[in-house]
PDB file of N, CA and C in Angstrom:
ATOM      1  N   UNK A   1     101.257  79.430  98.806  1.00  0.00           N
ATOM      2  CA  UNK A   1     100.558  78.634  99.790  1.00  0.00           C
ATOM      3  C   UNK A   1     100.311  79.463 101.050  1.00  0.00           C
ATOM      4  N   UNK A   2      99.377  79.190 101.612  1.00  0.00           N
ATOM      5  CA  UNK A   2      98.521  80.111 102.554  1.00  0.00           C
ATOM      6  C   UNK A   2      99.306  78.988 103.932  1.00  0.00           C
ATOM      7  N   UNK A   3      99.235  79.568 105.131  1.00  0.00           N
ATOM      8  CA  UNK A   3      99.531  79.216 106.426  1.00  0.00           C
ATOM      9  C   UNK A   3      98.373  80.004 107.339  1.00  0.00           C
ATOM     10  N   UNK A   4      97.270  79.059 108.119  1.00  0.00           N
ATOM     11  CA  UNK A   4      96.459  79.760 108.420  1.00  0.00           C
ATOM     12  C   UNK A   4      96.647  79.099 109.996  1.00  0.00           C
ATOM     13  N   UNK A   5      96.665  80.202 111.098  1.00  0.00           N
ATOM     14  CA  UNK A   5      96.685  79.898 112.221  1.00  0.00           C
ATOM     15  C   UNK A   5      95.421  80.467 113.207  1.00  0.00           C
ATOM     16  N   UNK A   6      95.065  79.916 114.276  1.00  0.00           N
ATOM     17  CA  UNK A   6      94.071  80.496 115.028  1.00  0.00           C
ATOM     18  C   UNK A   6      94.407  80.089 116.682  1.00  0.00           C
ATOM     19  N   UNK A   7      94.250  81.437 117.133  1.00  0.00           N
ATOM     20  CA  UNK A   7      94.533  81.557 118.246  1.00  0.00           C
ATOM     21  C   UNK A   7      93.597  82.675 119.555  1.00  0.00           C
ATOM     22  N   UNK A   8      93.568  82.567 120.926  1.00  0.00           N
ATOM     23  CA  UNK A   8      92.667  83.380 121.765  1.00  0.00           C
ATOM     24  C   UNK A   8      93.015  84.981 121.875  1.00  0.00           C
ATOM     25  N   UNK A   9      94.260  84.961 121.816  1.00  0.00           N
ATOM     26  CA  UNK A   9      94.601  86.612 122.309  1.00  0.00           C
ATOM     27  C   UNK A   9      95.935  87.010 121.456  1.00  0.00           C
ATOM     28  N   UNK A  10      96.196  88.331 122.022  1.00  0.00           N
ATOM     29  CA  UNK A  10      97.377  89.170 121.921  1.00  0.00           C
ATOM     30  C   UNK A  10      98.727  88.506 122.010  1.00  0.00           C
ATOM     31  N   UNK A  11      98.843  87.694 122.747  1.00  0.00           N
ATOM     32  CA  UNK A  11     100.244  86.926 123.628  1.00  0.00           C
ATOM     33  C   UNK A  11     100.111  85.673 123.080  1.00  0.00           C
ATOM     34  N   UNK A  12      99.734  85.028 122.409  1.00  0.00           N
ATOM     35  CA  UNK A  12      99.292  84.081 121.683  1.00  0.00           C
ATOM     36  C   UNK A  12      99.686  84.335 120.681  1.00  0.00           C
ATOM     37  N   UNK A  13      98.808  85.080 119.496  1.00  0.00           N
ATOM     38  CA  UNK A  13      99.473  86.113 118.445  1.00  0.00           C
ATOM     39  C   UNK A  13     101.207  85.936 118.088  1.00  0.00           C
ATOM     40  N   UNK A  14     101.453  86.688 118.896  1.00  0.00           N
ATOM     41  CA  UNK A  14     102.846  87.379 119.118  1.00  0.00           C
ATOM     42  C   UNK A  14     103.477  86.212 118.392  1.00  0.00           C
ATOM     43  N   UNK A  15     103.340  85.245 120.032  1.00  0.00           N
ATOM     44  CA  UNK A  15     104.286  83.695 119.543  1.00  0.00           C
ATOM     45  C   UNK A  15     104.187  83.032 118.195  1.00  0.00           C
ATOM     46  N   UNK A  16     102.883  83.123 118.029  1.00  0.00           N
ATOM     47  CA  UNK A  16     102.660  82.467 116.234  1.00  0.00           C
ATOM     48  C   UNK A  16     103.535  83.102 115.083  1.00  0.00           C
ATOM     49  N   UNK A  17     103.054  84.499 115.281  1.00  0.00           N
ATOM     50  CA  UNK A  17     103.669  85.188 114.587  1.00  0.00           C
ATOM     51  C   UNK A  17     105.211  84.879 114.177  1.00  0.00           C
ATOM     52  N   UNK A  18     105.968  84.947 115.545  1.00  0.00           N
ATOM     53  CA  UNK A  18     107.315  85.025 115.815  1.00  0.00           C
ATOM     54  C   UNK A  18     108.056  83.742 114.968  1.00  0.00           C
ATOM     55  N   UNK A  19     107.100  82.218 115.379  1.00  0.00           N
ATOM     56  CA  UNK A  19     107.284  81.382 114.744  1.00  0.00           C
ATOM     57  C   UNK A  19     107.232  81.179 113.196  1.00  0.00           C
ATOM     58  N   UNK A  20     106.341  82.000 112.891  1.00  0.00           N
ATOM     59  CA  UNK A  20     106.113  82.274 111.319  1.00  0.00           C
ATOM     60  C   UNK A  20     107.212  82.821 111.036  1.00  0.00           C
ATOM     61  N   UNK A  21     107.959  83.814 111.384  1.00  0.00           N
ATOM     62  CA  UNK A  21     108.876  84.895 110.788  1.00  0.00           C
ATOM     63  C   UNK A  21     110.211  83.682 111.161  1.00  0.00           C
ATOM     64  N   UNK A  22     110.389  82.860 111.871  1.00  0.00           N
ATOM     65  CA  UNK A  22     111.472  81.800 111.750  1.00  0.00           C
ATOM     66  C   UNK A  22     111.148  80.972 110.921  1.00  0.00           C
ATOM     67  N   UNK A  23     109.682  80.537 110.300  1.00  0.00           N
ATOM     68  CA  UNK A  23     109.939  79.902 109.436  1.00  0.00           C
ATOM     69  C   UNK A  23     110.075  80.159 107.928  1.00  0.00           C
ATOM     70  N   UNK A  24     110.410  81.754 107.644  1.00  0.00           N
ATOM     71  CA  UNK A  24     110.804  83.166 106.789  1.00  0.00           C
ATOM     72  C   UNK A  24     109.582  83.400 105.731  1.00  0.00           C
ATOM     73  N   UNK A  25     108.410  83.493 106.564  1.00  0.00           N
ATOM     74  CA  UNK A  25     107.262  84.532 106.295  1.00  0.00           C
ATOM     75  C   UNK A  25     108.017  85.485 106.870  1.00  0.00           C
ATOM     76  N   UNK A  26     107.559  86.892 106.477  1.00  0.00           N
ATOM     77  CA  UNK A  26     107.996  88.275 106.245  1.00  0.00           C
ATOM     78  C   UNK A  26     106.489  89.029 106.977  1.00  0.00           C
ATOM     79  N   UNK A  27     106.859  90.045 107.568  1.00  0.00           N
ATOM     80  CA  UNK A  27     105.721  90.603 108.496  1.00  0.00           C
ATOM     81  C   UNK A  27     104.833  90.897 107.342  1.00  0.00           C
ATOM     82  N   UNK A  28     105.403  91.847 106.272  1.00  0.00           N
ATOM     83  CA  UNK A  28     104.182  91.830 105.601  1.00  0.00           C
ATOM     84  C   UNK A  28     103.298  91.169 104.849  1.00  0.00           C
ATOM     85  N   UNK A  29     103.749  89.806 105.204  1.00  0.00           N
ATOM     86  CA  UNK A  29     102.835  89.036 104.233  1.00  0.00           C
ATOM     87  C   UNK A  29     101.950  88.076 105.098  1.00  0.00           C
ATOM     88  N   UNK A  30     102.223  88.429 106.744  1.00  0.00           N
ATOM     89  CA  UNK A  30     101.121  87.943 107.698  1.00  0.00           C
ATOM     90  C   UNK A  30     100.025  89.085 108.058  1.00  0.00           C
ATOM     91  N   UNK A  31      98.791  88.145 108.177  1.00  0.00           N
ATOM     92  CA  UNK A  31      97.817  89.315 108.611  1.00  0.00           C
ATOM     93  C   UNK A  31      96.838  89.069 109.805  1.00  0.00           C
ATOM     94  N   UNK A  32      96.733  89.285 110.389  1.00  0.00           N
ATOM     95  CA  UNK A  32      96.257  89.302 112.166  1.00  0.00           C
ATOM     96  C   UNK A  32      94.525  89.912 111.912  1.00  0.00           C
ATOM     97  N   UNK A  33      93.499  88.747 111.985  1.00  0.00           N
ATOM     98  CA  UNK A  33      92.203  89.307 111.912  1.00  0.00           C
ATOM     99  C   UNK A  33      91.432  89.150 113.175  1.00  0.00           C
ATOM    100  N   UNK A  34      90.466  89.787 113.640  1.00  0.00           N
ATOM    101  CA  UNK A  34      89.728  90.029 114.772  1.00  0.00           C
ATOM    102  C   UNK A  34      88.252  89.778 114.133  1.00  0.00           C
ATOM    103  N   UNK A  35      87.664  89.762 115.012  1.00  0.00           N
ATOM    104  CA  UNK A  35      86.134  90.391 114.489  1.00  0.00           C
ATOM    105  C   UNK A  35      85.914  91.663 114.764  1.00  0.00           C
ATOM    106  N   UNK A  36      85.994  92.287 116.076  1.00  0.00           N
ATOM    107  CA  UNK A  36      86.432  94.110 115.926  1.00  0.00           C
ATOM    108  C   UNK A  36      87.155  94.438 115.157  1.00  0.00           C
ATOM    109  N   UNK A  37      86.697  95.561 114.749  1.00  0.00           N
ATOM    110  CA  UNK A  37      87.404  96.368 113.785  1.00  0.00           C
ATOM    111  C   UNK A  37      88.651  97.283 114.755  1.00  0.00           C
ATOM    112  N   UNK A  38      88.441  97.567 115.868  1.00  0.00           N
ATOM    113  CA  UNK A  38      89.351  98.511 117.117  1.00  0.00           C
ATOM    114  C   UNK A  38      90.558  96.821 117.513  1.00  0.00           C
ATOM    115  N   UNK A  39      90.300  96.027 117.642  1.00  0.00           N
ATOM    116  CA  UNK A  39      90.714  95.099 117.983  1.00  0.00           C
ATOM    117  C   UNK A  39      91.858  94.378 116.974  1.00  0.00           C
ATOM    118  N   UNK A  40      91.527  94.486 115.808  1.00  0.00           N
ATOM    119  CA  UNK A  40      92.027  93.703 114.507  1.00  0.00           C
ATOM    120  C   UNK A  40      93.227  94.822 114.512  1.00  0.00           C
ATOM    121  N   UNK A  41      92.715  96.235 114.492  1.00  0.00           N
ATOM    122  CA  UNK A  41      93.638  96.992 114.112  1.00  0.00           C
ATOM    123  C   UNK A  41      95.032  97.563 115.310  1.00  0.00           C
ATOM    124  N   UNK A  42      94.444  97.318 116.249  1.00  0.00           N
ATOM    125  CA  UNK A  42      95.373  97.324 117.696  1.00  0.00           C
ATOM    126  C   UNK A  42      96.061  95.951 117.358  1.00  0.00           C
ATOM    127  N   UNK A  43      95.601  94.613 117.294  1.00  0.00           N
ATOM    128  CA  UNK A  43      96.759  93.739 117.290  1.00  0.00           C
ATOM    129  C   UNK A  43      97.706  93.870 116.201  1.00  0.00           C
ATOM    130  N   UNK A  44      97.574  93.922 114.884  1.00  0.00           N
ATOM    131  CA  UNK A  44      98.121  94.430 113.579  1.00  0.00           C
ATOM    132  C   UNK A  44      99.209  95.504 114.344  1.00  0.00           C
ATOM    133  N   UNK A  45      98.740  96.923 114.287  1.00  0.00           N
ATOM    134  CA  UNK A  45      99.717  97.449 114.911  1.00  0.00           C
ATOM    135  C   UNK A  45     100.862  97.392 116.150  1.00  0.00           C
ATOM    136  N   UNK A  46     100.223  96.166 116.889  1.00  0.00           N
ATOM    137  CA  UNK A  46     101.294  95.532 117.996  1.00  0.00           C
ATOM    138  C   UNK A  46     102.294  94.510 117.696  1.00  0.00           C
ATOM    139  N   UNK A  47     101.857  93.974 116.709  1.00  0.00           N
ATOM    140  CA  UNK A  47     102.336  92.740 115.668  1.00  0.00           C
ATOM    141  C   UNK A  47     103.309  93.432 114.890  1.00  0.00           C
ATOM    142  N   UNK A  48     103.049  94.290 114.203  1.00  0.00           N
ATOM    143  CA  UNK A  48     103.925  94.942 113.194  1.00  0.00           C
ATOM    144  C   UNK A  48     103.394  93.700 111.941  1.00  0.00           C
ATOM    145  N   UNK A  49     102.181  94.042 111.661  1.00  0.00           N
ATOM    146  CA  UNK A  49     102.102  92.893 110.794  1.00  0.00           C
ATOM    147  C   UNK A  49     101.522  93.617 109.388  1.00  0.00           C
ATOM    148  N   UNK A  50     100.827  92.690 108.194  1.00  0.00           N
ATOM    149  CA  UNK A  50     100.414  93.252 107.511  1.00  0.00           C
ATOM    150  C   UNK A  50      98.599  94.014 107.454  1.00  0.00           C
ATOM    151  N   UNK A  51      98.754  94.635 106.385  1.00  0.00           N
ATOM    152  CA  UNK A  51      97.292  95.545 106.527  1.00  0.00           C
ATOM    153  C   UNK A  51      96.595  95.140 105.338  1.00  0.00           C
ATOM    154  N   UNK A  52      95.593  94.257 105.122  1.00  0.00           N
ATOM    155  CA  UNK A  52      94.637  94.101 103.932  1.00  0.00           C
ATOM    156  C   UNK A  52      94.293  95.734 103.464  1.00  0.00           C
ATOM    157  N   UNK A  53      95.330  96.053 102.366  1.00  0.00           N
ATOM    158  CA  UNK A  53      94.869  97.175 101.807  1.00  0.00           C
ATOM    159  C   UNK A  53      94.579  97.256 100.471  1.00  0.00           C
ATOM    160  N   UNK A  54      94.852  97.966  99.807  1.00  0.00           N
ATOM    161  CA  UNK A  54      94.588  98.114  98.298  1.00  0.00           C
ATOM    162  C   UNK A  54      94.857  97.525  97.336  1.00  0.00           C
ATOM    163  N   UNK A  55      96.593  97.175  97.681  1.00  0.00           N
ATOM    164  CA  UNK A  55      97.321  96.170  96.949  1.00  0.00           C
ATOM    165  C   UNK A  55      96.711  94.901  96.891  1.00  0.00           C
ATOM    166  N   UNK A  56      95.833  94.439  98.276  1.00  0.00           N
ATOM    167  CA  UNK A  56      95.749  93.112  98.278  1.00  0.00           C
ATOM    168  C   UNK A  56      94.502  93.264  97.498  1.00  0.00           C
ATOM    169  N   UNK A  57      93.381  94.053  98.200  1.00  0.00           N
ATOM    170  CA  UNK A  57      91.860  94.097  97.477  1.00  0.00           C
ATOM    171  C   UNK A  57      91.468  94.781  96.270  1.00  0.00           C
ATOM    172  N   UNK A  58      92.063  95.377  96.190  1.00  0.00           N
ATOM    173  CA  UNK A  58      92.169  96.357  94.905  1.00  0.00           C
ATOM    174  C   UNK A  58      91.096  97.417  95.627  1.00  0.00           C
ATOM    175  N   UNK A  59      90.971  98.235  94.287  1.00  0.00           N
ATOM    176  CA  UNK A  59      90.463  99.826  94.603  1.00  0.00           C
ATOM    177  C   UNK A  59      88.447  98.999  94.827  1.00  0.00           C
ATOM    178  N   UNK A  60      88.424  98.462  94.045  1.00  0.00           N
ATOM    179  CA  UNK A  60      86.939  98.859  93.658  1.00  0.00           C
ATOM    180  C   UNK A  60      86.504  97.858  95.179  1.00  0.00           C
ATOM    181  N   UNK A  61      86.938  96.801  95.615  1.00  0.00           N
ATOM    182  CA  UNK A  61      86.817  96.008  97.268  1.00  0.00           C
ATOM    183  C   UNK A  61      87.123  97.084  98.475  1.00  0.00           C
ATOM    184  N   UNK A  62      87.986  97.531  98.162  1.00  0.00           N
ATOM    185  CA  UNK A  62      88.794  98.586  99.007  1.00  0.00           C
ATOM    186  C   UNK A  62      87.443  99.305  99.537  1.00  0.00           C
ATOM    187  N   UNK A  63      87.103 100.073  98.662  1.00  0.00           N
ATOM    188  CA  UNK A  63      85.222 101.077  98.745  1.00  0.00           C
ATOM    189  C   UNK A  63      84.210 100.800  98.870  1.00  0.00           C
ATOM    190  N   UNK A  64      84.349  99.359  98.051  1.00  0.00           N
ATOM    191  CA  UNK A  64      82.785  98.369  98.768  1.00  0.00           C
ATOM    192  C   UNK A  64      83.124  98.103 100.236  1.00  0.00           C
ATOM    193  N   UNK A  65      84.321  97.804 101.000  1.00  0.00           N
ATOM    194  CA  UNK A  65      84.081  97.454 102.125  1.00  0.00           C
ATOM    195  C   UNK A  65      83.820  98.410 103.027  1.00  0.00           C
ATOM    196  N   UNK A  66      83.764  99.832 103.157  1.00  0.00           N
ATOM    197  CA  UNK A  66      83.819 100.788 103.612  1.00  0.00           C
ATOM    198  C   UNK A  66      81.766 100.842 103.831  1.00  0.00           C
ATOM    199  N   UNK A  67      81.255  99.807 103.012  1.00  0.00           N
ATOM    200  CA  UNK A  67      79.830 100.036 102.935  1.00  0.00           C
ATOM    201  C   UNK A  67      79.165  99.074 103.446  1.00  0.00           C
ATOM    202  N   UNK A  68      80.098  97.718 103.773  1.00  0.00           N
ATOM    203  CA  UNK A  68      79.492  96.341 104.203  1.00  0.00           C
ATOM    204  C   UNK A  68      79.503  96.247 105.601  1.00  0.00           C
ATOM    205  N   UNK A  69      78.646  94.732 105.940  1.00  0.00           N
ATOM    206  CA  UNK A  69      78.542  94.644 107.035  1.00  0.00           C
ATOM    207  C   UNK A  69      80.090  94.076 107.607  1.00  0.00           C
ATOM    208  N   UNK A  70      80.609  93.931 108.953  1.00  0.00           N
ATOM    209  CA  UNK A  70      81.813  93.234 109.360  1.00  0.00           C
ATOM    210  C   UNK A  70      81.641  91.882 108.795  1.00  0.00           C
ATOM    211  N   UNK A  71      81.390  91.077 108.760  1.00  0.00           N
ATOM    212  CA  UNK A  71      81.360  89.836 108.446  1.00  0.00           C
ATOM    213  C   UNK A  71      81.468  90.007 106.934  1.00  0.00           C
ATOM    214  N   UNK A  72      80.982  90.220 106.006  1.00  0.00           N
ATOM    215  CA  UNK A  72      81.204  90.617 104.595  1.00  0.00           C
ATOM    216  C   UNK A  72      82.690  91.041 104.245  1.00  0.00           C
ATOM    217  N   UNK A  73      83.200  92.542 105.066  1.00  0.00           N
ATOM    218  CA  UNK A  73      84.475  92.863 104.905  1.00  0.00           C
ATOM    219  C   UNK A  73      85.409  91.718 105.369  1.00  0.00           C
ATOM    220  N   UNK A  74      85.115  90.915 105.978  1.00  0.00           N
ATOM    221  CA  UNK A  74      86.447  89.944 106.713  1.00  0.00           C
ATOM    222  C   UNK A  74      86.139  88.724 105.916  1.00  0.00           C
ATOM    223  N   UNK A  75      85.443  88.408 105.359  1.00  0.00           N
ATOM    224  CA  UNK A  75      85.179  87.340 104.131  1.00  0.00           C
ATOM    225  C   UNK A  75      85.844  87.530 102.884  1.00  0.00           C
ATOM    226  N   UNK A  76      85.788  89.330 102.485  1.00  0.00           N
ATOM    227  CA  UNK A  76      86.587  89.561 101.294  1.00  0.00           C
ATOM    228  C   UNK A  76      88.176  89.965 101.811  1.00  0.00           C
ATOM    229  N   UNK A  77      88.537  89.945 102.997  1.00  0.00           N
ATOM    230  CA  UNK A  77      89.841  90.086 103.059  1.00  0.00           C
ATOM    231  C   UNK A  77      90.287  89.213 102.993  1.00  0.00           C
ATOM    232  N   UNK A  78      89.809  88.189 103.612  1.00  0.00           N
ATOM    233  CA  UNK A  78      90.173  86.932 103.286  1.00  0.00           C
ATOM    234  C   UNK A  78      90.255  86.442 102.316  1.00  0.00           C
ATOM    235  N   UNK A  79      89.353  86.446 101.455  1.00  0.00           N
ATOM    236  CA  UNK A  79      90.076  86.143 100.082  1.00  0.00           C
ATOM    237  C   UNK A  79      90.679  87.112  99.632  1.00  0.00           C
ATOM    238  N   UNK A  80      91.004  88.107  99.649  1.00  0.00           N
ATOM    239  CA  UNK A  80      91.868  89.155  99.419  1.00  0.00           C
ATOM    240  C   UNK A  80      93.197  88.387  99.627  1.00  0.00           C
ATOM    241  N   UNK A  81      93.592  87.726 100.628  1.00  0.00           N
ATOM    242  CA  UNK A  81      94.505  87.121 100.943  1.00  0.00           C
ATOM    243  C   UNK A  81      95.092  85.798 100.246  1.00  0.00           C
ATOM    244  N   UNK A  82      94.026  85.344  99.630  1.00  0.00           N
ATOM    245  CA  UNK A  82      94.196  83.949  99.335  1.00  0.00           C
ATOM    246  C   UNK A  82      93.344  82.931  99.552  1.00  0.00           C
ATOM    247  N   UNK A  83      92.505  83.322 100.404  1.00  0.00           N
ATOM    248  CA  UNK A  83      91.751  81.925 100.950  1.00  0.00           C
ATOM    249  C   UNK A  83      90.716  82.054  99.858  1.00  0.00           C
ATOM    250  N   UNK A  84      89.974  80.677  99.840  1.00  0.00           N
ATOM    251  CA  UNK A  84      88.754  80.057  99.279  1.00  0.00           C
ATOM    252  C   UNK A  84      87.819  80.547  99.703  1.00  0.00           C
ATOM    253  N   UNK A  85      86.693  80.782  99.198  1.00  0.00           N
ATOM    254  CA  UNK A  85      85.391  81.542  99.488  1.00  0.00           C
ATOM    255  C   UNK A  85      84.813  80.676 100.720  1.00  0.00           C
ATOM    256  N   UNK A  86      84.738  79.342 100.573  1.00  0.00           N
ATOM    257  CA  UNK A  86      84.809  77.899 101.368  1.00  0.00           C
ATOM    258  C   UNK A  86      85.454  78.733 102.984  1.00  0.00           C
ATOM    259  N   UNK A  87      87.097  78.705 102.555  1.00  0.00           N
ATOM    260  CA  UNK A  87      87.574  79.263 103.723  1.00  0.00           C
ATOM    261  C   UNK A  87      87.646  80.404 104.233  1.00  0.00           C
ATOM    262  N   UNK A  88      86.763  80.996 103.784  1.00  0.00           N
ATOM    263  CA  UNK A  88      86.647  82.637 104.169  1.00  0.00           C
ATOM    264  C   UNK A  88      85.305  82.376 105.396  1.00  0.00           C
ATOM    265  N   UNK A  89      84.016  81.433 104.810  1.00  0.00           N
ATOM    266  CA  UNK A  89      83.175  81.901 105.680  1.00  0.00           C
ATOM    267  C   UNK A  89      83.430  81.247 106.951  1.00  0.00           C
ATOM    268  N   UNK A  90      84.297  79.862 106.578  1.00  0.00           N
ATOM    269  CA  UNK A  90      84.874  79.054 107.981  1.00  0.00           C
ATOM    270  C   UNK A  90      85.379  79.770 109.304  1.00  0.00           C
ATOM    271  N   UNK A  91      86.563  80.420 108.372  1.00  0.00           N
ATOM    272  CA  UNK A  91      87.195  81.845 109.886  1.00  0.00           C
ATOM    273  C   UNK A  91      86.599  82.482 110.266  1.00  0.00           C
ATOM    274  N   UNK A  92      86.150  83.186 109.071  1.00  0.00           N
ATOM    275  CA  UNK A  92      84.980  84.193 109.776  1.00  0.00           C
ATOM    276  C   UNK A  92      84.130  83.790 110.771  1.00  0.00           C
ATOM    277  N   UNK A  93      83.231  82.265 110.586  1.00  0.00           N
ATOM    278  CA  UNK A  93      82.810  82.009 112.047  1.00  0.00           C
ATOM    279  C   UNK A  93      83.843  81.924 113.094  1.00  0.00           C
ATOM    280  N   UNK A  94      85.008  81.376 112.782  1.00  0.00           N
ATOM    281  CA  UNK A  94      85.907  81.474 113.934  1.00  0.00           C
ATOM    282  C   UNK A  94      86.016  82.603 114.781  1.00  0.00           C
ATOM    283  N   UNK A  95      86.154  83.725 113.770  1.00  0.00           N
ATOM    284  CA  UNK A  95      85.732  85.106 114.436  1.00  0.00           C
ATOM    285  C   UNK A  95      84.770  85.612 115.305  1.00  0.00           C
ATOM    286  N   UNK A  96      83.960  84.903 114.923  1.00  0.00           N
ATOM    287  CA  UNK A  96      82.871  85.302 115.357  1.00  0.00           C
ATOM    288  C   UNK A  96      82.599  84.807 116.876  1.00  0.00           C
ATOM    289  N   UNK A  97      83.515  83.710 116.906  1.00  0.00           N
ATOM    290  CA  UNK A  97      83.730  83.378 118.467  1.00  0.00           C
ATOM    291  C   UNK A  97      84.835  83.483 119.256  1.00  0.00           C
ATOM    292  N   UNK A  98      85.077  85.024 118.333  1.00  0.00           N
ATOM    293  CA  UNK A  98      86.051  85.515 119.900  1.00  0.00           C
ATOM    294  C   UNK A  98      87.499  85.321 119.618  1.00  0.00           C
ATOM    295  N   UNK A  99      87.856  84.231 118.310  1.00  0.00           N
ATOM    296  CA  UNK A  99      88.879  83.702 118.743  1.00  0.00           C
ATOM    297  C   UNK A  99      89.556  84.889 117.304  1.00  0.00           C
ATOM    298  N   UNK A 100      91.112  84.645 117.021  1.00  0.00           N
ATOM    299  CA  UNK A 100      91.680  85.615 116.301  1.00  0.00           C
ATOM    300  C   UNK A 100      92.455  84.642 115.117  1.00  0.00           C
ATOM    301  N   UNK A 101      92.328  84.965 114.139  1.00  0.00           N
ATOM    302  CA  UNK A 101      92.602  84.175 112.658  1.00  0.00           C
ATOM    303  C   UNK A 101      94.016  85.126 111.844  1.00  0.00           C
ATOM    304  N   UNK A 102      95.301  83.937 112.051  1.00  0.00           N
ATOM    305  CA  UNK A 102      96.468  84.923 111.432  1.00  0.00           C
ATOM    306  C   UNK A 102      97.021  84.100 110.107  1.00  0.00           C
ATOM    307  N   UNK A 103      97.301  84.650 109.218  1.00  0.00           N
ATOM    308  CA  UNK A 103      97.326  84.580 107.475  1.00  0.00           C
ATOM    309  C   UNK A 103      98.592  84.748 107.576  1.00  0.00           C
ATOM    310  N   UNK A 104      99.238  83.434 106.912  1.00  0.00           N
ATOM    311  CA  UNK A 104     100.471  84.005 106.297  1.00  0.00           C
ATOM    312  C   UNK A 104     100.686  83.377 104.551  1.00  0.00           C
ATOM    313  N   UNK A 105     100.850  84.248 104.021  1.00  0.00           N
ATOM    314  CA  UNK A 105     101.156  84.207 102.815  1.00  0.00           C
ATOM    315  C   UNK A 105     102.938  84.525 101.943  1.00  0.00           C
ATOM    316  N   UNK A 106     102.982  83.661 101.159  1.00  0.00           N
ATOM    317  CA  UNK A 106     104.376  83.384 100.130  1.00  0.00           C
ATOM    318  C   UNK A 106     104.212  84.509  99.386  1.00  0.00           C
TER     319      UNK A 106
END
């Protein structure tokens, strides 16, 4: 089961996060999305959280996303993650206004 939170910033983040890991989600199985790509990856690394990588997307997503537009790549991480195609394009607009979308997964 997926735990999907949304929040404005960095300090925001944190707290969700923190709350997640008391309720024993494990850092790596939360994931901290942005609509920047400089942004997504600065909070992730401030978070100590997880990284939509290979494991989650596999190889052949992994290389297509390297070719897509942002909105495309954060649709398939998202389901990379778990979510519904449904709920992929939902966040993604969330994204798209600024605000920051955090995944926690079992």
């Amino acid at each position: 089961m997926n735990t999907v939170k949304i929040c404005e910033n960095g300090v925001q983040a944190t707290k969700i996060i923190n709350e997640l890991e008391a309720e024993g989600f494990k850092n790596d199985n939360i994931y901290v999305f942005a609509h920047g790509e400089e942004r997504s990856k600065d909070l992730t690394d401030a978070t100590d959280t997880g990284e939509v990588g290979v494991g989650e997307q596999g190889i052949l997503n992994t290389v297509s996303n390297v070719f897509r537009k942002r909105g495309d790549e954060l649709r398939a991480k998202f389901e990379a993650v778990g979510l519904t195609e449904q709920e992929a394009e939902k966040y993604e607009e969330v994204l798209d206004g600024g605000q920051v979308v955090i995944v926690a997964t079992n």
